[in-house]
Protein backbone atom coordinates (compact mmCIF):
# COMPACT_ATOMS: atom_id res chain seq x y z
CA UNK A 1 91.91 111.83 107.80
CA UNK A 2 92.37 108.09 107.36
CA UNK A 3 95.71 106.29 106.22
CA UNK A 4 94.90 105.43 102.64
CA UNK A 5 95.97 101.26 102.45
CA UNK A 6 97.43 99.52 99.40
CA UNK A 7 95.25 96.38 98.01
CA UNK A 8 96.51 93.15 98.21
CA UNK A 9 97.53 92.99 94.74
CA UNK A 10 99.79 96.29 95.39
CA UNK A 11 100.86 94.62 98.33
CA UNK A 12 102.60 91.60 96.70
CA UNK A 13 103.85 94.09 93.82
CA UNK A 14 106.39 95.94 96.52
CA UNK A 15 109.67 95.65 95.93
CA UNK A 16 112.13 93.55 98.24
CA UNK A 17 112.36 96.07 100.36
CA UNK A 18 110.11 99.27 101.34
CA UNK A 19 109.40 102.18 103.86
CA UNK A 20 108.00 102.39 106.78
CA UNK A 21 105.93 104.73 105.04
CA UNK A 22 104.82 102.25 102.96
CA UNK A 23 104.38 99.69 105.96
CA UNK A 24 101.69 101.95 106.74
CA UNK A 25 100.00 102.21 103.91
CA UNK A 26 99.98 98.60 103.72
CA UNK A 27 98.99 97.88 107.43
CA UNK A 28 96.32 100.56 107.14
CA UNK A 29 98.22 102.78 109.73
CA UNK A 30 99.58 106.65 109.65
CA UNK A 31 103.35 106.65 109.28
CA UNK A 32 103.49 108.09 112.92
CA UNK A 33 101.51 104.85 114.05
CA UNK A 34 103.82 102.50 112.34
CA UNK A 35 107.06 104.37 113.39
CA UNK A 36 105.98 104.55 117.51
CA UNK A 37 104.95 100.56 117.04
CA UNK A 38 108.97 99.86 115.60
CA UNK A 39 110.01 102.26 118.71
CA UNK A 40 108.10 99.73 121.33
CA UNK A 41 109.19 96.47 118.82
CA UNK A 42 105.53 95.64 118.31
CA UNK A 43 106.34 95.41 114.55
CA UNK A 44 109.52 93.12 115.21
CA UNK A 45 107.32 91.05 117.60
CA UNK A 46 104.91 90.58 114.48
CA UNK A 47 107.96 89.23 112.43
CA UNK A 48 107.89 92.28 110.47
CA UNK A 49 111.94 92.80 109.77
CA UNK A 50 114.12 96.43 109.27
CA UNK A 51 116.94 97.32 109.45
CA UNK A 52 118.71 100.58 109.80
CA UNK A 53 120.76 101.89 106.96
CA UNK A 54 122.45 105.23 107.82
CA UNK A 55 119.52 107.67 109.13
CA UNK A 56 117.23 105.39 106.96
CA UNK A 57 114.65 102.90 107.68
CA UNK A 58 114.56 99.62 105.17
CA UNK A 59 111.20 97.40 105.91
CA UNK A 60 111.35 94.02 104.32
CA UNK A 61 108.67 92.99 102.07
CA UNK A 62 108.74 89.21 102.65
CA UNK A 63 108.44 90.16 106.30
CA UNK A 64 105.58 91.74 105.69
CA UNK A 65 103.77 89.34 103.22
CA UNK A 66 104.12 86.67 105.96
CA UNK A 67 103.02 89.01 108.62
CA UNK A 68 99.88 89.53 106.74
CA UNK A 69 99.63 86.12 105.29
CA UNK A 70 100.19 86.86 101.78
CA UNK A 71 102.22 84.85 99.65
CA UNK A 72 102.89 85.72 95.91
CA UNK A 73 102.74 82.32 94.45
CA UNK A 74 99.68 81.33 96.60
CA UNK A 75 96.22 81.36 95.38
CA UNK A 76 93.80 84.07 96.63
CA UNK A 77 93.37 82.55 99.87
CA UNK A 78 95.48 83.92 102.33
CA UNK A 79 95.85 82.28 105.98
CA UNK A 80 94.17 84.82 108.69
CA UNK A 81 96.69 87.74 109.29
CA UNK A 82 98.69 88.04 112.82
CA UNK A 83 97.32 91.45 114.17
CA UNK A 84 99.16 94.23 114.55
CA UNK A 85 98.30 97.31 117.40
């Protein structure tokens, strides 16, 4: 079964913050993926910023636009996306 991934569109519609759930849809990834990559700080050495709130998880979006080049007021063309394992 493959992650299903949000379009760019979706993408810069998140609000400020998301989870790491949703990271995954938006990188493409399964949750497990995205959650053993946080473990290891690939996703922090990506510049993709969360922060724990109780037993929760809180991704933020900007974070994640930059990570993947997206910008909300920028035209369609994005700059090439840092990859993420």
């Amino acid at each position: 079964m493959s992650a299903r991934q949000l379009s760019r569109r979706e993408i810069l519609g998140l609000p400020p913050t998301m989870s790491l759930a949703t990271l995954a849809m938006c990188m493409g990834k399964s949750e497990p993926t995205i959650r053993k990559a946080h473990r290891s700080s690939e996703l922090a050495a990506a510049g993709i910023r969360i922060n724990k709130l109780g037993s929760t998880y809180v991704v933020i979006t900007a974070s994640v636009w930059e990570c993947l080049g997206l910008s909300p007021g920028a035209s369609a063309e994005a700059r090439t996306p840092r990859p993420v394992s």
